[in-house]
C-alpha atoms as a PDB file:
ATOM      1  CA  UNK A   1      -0.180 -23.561 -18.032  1.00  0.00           C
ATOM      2  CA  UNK A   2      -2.302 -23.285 -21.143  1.00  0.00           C
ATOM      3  CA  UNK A   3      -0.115 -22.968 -24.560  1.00  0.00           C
ATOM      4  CA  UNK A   4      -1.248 -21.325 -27.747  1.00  0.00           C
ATOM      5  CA  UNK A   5       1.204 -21.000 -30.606  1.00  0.00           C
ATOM      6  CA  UNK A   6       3.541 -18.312 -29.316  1.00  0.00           C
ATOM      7  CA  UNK A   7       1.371 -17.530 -26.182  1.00  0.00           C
ATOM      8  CA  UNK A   8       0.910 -19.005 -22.614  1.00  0.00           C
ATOM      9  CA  UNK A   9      -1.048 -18.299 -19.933  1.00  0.00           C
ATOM     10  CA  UNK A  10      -2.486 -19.339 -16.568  1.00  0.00           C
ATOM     11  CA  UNK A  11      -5.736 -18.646 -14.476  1.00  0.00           C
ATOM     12  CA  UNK A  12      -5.297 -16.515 -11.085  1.00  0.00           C
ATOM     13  CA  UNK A  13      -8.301 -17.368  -8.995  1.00  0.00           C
ATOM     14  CA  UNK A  14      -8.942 -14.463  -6.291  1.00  0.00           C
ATOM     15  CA  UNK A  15      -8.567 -15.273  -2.634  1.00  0.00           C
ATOM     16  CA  UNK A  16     -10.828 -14.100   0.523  1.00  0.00           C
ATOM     17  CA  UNK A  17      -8.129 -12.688   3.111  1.00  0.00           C
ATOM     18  CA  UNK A  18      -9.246 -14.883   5.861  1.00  0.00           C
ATOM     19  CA  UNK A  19      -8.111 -17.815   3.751  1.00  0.00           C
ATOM     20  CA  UNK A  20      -4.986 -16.166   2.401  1.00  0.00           C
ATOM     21  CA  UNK A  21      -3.894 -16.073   6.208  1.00  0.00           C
ATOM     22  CA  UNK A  22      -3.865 -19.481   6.690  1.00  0.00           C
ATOM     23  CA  UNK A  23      -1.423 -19.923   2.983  1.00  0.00           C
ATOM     24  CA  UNK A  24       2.153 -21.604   3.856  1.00  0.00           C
ATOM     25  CA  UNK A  25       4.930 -20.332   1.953  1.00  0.00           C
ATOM     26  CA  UNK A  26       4.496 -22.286  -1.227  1.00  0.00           C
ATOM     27  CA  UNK A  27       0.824 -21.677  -1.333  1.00  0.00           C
ATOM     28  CA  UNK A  28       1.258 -18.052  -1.310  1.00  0.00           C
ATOM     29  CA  UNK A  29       3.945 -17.880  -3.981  1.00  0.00           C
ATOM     30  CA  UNK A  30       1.507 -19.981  -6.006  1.00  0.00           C
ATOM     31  CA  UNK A  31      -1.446 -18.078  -5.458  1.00  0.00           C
ATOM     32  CA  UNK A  32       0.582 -14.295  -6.172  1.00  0.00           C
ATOM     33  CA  UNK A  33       3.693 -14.843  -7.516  1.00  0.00           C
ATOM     34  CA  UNK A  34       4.689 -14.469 -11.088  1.00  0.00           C
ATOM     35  CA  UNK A  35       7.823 -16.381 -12.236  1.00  0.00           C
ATOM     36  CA  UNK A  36       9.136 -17.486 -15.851  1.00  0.00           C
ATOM     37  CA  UNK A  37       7.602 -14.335 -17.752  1.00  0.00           C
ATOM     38  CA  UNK A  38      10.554 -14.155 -20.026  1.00  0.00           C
ATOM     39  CA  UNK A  39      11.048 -16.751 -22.469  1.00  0.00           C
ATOM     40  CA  UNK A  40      12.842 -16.466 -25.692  1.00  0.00           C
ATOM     41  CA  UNK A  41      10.469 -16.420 -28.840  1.00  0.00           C
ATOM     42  CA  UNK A  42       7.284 -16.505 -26.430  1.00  0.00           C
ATOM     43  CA  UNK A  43       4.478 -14.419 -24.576  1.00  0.00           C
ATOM     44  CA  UNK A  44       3.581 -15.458 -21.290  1.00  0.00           C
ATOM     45  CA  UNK A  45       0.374 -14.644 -19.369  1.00  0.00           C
ATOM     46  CA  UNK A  46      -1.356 -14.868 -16.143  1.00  0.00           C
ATOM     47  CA  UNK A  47      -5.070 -13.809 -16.181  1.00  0.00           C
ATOM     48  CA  UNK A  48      -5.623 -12.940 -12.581  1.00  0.00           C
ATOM     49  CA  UNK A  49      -9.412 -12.679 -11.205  1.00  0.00           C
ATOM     50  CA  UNK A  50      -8.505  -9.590  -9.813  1.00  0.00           C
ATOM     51  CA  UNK A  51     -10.284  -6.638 -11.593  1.00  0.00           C
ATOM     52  CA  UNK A  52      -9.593  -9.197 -14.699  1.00  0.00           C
ATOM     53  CA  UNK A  53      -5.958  -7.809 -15.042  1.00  0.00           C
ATOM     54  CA  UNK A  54      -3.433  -9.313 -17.426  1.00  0.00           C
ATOM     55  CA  UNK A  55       0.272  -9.715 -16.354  1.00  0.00           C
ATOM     56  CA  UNK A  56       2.599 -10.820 -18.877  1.00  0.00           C
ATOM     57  CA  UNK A  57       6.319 -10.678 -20.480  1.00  0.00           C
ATOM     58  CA  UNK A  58       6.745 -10.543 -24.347  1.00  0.00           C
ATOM     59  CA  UNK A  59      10.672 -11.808 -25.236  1.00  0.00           C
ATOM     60  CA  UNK A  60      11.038 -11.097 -28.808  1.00  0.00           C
ATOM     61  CA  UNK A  61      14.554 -12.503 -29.558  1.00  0.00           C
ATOM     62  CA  UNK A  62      14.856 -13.436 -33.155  1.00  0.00           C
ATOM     63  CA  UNK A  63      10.927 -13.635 -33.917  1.00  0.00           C
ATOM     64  CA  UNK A  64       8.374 -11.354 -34.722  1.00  0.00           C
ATOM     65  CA  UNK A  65       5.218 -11.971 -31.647  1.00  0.00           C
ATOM     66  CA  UNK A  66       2.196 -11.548 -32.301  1.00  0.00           C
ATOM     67  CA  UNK A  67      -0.641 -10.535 -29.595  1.00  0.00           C
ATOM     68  CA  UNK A  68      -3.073 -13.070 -30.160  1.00  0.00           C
ATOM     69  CA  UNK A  69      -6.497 -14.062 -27.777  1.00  0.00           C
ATOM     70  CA  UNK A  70      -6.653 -16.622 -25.239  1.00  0.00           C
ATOM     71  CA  UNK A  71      -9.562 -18.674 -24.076  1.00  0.00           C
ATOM     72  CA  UNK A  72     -10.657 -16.828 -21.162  1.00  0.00           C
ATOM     73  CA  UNK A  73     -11.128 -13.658 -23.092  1.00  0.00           C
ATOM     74  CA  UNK A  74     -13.760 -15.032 -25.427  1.00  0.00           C
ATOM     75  CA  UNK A  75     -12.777 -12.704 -27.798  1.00  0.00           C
ATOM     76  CA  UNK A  76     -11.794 -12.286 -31.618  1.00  0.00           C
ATOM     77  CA  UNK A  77      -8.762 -10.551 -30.845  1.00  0.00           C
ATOM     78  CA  UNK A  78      -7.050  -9.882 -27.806  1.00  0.00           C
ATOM     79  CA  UNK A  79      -7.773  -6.276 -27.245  1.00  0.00           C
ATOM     80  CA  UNK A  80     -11.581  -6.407 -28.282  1.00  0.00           C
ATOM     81  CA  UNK A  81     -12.777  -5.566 -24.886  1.00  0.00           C
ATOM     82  CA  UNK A  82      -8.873  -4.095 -23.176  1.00  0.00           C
ATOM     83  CA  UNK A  83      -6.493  -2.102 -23.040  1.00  0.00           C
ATOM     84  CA  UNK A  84      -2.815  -2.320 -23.115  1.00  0.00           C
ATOM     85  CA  UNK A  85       0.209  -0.720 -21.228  1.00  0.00           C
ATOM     86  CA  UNK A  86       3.700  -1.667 -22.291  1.00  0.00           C
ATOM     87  CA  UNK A  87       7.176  -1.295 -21.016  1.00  0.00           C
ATOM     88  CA  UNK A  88      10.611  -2.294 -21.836  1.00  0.00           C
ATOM     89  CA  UNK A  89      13.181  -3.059 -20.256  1.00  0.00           C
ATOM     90  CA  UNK A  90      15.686  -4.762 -22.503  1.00  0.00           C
ATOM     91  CA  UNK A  91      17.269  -3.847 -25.840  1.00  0.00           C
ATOM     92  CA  UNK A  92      15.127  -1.935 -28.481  1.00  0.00           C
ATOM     93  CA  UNK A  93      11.544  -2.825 -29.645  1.00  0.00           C
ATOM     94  CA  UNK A  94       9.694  -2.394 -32.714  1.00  0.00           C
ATOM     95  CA  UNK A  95       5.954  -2.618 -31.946  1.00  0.00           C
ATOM     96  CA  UNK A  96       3.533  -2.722 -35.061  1.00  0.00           C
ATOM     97  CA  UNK A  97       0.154  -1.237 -33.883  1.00  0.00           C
ATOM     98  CA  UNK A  98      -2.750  -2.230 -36.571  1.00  0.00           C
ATOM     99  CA  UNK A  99       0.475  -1.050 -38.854  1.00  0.00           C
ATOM    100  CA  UNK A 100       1.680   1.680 -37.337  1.00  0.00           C
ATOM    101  CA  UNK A 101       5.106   1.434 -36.482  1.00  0.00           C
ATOM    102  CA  UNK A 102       6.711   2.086 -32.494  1.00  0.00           C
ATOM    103  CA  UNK A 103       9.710   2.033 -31.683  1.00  0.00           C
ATOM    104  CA  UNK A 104      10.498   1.295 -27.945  1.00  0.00           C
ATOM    105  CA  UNK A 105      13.765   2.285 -26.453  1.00  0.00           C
ATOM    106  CA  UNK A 106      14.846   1.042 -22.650  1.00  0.00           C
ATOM    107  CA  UNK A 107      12.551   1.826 -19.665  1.00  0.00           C
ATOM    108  CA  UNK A 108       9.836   3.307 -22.333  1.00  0.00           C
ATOM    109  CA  UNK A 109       5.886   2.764 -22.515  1.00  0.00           C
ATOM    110  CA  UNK A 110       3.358   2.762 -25.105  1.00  0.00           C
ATOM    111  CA  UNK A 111      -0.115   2.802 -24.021  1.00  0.00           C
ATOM    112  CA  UNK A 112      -2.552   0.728 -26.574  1.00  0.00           C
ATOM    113  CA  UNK A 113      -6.368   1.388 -26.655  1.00  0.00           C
ATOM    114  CA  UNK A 114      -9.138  -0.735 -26.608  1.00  0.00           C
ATOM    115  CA  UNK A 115     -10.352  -2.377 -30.035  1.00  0.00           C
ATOM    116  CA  UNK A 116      -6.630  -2.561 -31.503  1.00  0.00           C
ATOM    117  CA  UNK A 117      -7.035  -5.640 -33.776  1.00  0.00           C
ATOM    118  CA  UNK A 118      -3.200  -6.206 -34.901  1.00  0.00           C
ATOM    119  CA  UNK A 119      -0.199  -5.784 -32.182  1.00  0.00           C
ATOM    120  CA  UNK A 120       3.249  -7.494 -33.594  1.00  0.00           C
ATOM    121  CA  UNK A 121       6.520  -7.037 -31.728  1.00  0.00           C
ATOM    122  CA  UNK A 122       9.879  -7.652 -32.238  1.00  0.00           C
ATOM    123  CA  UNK A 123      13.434  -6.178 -31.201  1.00  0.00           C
ATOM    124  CA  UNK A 124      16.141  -4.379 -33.533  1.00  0.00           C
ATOM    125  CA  UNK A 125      19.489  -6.874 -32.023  1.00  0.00           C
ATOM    126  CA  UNK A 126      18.989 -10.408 -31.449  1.00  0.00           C
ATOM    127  CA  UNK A 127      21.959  -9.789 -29.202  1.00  0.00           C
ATOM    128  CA  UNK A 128      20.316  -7.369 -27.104  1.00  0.00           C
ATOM    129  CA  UNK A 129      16.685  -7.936 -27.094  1.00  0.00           C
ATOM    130  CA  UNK A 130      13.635  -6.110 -26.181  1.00  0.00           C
ATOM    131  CA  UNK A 131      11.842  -7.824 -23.112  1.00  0.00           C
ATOM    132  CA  UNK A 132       8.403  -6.054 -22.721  1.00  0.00           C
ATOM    133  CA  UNK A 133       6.334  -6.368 -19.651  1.00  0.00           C
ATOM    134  CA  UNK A 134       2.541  -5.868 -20.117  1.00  0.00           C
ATOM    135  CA  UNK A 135      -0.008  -4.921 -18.403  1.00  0.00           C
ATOM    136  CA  UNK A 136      -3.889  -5.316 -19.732  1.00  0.00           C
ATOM    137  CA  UNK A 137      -7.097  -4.351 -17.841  1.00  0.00           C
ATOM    138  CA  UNK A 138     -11.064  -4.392 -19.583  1.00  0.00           C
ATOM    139  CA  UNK A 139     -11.958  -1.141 -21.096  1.00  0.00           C
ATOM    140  CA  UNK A 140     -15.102   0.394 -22.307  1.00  0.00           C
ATOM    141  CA  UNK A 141     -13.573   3.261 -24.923  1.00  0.00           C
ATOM    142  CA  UNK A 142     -11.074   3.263 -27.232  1.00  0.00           C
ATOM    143  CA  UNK A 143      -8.250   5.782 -26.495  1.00  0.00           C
ATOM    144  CA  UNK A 144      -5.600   6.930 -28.743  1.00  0.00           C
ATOM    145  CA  UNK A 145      -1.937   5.178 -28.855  1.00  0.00           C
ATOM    146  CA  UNK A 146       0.407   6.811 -27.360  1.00  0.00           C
ATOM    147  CA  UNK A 147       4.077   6.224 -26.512  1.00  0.00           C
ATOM    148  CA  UNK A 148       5.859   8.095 -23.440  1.00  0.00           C
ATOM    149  CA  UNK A 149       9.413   8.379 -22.758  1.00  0.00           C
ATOM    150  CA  UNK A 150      11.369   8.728 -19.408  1.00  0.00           C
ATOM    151  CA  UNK A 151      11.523  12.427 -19.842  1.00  0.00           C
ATOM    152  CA  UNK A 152       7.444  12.635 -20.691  1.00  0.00           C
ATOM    153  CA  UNK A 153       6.715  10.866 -17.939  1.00  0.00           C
ATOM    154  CA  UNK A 154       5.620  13.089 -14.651  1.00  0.00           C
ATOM    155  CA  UNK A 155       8.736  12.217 -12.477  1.00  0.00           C
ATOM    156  CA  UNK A 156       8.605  12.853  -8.665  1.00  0.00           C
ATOM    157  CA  UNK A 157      11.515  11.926  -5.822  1.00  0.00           C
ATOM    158  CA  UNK A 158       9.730  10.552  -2.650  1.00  0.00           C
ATOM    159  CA  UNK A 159      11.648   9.377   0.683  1.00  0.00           C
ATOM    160  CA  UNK A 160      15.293   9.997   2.307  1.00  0.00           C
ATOM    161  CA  UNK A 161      18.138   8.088   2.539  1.00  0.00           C
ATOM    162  CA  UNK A 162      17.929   8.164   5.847  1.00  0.00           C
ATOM    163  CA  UNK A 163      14.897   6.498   5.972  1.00  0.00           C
ATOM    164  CA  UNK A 164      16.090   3.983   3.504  1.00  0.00           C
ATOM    165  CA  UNK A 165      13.177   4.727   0.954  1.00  0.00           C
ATOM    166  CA  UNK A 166      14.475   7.958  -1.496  1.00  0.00           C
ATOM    167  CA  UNK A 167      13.067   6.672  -4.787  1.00  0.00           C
ATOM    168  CA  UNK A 168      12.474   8.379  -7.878  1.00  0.00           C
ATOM    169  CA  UNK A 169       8.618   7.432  -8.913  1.00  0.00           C
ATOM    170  CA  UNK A 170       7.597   7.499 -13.147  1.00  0.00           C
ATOM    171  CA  UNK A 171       4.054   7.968 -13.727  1.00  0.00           C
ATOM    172  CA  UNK A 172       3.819   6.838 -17.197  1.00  0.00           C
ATOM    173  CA  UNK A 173       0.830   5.520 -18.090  1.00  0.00           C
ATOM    174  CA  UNK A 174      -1.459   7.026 -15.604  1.00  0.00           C
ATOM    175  CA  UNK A 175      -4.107   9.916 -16.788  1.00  0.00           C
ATOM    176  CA  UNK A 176      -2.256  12.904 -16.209  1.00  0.00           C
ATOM    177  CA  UNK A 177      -0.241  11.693 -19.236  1.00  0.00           C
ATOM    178  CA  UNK A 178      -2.571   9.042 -20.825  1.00  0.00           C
ATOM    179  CA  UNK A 179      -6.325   9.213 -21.331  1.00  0.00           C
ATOM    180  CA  UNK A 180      -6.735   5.623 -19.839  1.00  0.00           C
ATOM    181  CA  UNK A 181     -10.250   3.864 -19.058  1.00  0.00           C
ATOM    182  CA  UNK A 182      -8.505   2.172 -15.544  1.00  0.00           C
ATOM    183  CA  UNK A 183      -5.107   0.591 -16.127  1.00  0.00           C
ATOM    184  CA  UNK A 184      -2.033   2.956 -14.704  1.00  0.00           C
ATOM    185  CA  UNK A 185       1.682   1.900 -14.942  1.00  0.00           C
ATOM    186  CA  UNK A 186       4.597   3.280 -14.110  1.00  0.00           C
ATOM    187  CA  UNK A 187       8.065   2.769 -12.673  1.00  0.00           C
ATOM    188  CA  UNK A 188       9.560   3.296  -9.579  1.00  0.00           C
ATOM    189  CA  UNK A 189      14.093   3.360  -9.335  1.00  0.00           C
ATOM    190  CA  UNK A 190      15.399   3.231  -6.308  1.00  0.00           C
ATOM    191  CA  UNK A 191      18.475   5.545  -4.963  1.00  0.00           C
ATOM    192  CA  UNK A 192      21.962   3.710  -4.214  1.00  0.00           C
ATOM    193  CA  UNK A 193      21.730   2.662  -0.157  1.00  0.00           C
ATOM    194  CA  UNK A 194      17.855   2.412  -0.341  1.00  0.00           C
ATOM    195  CA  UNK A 195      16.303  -0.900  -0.142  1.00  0.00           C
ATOM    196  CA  UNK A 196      12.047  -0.083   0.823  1.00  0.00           C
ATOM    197  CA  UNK A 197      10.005   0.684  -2.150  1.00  0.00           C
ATOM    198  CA  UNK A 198       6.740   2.348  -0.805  1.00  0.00           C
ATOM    199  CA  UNK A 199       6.551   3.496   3.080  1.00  0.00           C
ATOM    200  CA  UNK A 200       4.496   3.814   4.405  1.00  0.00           C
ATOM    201  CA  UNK A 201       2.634   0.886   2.817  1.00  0.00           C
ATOM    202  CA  UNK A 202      -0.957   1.373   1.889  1.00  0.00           C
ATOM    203  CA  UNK A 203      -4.056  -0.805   0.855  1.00  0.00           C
ATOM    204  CA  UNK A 204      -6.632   0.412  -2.427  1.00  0.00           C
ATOM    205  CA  UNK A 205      -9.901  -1.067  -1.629  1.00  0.00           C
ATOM    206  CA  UNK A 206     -10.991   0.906  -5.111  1.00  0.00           C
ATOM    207  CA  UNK A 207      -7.885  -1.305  -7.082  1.00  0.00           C
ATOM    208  CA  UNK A 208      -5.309  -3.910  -7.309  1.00  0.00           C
ATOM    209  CA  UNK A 209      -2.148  -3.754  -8.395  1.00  0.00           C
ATOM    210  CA  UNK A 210       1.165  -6.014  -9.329  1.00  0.00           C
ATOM    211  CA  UNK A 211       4.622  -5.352  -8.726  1.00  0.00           C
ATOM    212  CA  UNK A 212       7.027  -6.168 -11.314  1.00  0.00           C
ATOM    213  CA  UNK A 213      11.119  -6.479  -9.894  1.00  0.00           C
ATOM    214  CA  UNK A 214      13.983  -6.127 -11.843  1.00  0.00           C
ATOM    215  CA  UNK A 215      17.623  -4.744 -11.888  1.00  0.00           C
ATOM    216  CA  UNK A 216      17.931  -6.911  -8.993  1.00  0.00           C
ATOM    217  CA  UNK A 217      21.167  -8.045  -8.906  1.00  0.00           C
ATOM    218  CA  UNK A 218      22.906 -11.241  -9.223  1.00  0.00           C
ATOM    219  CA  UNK A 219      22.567 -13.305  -5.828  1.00  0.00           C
ATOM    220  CA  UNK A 220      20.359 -10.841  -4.847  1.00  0.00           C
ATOM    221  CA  UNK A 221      16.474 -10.384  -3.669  1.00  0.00           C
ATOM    222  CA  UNK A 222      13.613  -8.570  -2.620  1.00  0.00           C
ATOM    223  CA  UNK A 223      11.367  -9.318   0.138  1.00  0.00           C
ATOM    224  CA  UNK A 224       7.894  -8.288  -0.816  1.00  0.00           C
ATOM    225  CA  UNK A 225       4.872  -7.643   2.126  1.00  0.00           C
ATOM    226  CA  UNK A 226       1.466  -8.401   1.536  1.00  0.00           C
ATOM    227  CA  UNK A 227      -1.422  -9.050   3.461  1.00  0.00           C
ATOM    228  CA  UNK A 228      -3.871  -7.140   5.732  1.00  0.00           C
ATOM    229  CA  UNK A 229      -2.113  -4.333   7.835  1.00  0.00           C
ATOM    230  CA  UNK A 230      -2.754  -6.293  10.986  1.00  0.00           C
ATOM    231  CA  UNK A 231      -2.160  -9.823   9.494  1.00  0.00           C
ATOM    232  CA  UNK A 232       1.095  -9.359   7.019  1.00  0.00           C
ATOM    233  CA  UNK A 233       2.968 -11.823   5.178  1.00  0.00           C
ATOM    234  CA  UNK A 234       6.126 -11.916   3.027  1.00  0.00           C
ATOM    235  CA  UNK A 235       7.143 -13.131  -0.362  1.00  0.00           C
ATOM    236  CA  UNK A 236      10.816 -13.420  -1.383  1.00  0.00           C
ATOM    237  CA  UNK A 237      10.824 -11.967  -4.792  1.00  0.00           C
ATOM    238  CA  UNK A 238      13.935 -12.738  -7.373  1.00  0.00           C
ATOM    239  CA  UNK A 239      14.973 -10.595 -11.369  1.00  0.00           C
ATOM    240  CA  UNK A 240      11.888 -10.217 -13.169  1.00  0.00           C
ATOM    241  CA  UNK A 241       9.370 -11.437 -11.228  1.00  0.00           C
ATOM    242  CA  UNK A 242       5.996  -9.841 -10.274  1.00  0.00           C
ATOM    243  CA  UNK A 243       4.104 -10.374  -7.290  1.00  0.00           C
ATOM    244  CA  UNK A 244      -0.200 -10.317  -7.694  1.00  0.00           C
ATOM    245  CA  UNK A 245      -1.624  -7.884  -4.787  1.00  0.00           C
ATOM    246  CA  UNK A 246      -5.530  -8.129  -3.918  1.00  0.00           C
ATOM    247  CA  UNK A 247      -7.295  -4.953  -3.338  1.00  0.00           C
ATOM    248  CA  UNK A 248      -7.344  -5.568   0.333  1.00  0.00           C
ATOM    249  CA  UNK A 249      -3.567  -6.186   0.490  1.00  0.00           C
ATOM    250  CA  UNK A 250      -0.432  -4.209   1.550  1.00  0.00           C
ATOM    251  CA  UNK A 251       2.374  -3.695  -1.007  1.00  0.00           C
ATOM    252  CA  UNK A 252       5.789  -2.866   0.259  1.00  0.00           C
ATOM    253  CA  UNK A 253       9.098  -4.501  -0.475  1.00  0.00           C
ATOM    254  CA  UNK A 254      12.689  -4.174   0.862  1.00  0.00           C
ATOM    255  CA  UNK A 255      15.581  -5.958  -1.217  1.00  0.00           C
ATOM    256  CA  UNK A 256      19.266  -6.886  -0.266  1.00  0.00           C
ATOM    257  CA  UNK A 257      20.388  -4.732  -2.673  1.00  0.00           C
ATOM    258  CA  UNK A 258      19.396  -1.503  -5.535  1.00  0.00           C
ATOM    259  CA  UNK A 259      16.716  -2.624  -7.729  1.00  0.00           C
ATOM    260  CA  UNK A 260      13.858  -0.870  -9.556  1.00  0.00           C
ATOM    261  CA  UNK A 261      10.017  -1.956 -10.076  1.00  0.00           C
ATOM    262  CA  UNK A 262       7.009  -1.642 -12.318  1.00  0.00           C
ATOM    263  CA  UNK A 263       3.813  -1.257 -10.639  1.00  0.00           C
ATOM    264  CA  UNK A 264       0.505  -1.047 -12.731  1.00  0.00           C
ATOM    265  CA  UNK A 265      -2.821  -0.874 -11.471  1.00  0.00           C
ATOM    266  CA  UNK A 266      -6.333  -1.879 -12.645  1.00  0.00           C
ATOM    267  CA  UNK A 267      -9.494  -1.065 -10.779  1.00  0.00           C
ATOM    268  CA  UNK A 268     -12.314   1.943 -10.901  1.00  0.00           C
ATOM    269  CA  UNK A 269     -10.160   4.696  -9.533  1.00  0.00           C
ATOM    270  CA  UNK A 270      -7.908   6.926 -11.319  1.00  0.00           C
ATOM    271  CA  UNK A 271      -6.401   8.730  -8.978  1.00  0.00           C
ATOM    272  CA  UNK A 272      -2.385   7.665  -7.794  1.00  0.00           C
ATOM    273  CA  UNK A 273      -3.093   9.247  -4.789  1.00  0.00           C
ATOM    274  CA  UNK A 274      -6.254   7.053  -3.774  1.00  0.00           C
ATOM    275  CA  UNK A 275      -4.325   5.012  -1.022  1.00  0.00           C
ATOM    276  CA  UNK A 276      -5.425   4.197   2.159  1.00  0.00           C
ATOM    277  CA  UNK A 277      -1.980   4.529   4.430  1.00  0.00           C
ATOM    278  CA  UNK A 278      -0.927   2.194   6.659  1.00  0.00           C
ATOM    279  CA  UNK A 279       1.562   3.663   9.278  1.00  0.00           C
ATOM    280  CA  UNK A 280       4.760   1.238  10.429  1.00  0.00           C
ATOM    281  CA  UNK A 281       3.249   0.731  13.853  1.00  0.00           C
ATOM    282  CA  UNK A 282      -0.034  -0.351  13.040  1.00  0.00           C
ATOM    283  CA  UNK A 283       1.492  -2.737  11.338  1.00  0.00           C
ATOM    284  CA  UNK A 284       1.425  -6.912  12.610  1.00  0.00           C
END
């Protein structure tokens, strides 16, 4: 862990998939799990290898944060050469774009566009404060701010309860709502008695992608699967924790309980529907 001021961060390295195979369980929670993003007063970072995304939590509790560049970057500012996809999912932000002011209510996004020089944020109620989850991926053009509500995102209801899978699915920052140069976020809630997230799973040779979990409850947990389709592994996920997956990975998870996710995306494909399914019984 590097620190900077208000702002840590780590170094992801990217793993071959024969090697990831041989990973015991600690290895493979070091290598793609996320822990600790929230701390109070601080941004924390991990700079994955993967399609050079950026996962991170921003816990403004009685401080104005501001985005500032780390090392690897080799930048002036933080979103020279990126972009930046926000959501929240605590009490109410205020988010300061190059002085522009946004204000962030629960489970909303703002999308931030490439050459941005000043980001600040803080929250409204230091007894109820904003906790923003990031994602950042390079960009080429700048594209304009924008900020997108529940009811502006394009909403669609997937899966039965039968199957254990009826989820509602937020496409918030993806391009049908955001001109974006490759990062796409969005959030997916899960209905009371499902527990799977995605099914069936899929790989995205053209992307990767992170999960973000929360809303799980107390005592609680979700298992996530990743791994090749015929060589799968699992990763027991707890609140507010993200899992890393590699292009040539599975994502799936199944919790003991209701919970929702963020998943965003960074790679050379826009499309949500570019996925490669994986059917249940192929799987190993």
């Amino acid at each position: 862990m590097n620190n900077m001021k208000n702002i840590n961060y780590q170094i992801r390295y990217a793993s071959h998939p024969a090697d990831a195979k041989t990973y015991d369980t600690k290895r493979l929670r070091d290598e793609f799990l996320v822990q600790n993003l929230f701390e109070a007063n601080r941004i924390n970072l991990v700079y994955t290898d993967y399609d050079r995304f950026i996962v991170g939590g921003i816990f403004p509790v009685n401080k104005e944060l501001k985005l500032e560049t780390i090392d690897p970057l080799k930048a002036s500012y933080f979103l020279h050469r990126r972009e930046l996809g926000i959501i929240n999912i605590g009490g109410k932000a205020v988010i300061i774009v190059n002085g522009n002011k946004f204000e962030l209510n629960h489970k909303e996004a703002l999308y931030v566009g490439q050459g941005t020089k000043e980001v600040l944020f803080s929250s409204t109620e230091t007894k109820t404060p904003a906790k923003l989850y990031i994602n950042s991926a390079p960009a080429h053009k700048a594209y304009p701010i924008k900020k997108v509500t529940l009811t502006e995102a394009e909403s669609v209801e997937l899966g039965t309860l039968s199957s254990s899978n009826a989820r509602k699915i937020n496409k918030l920052l993806v391009n049908s709502i955001v001109e974006t140069c490759q990062l796409q976020m969005g959030m997916t809630e899960l209905k009371e008695g499902s527990v799977w997230n995605t099914m069936p799973p899929h790989t995205h040779g053209r992307r990767m992608e992170a999960y973000f979990y929360f809303d799980v409850a107390e005592n609680q947990a979700v298992c996530h699967f990743m791994g090749e389709p015929m060589e799968t592994r699992h990763i027991w996920v707890q609140n507010e924790e993200a899992v890393i997956s590699p292009t040539w990975s599975i994502h799936a998870g199944a919790g003991t309980g209701k919970y929702t996710f963020i998943w965003g995306m960074g790679g050379e494909n826009l499309d949500y529907g570019d996925m490669d399914v994986v059917q249940p019984s192929e799987l190993r």
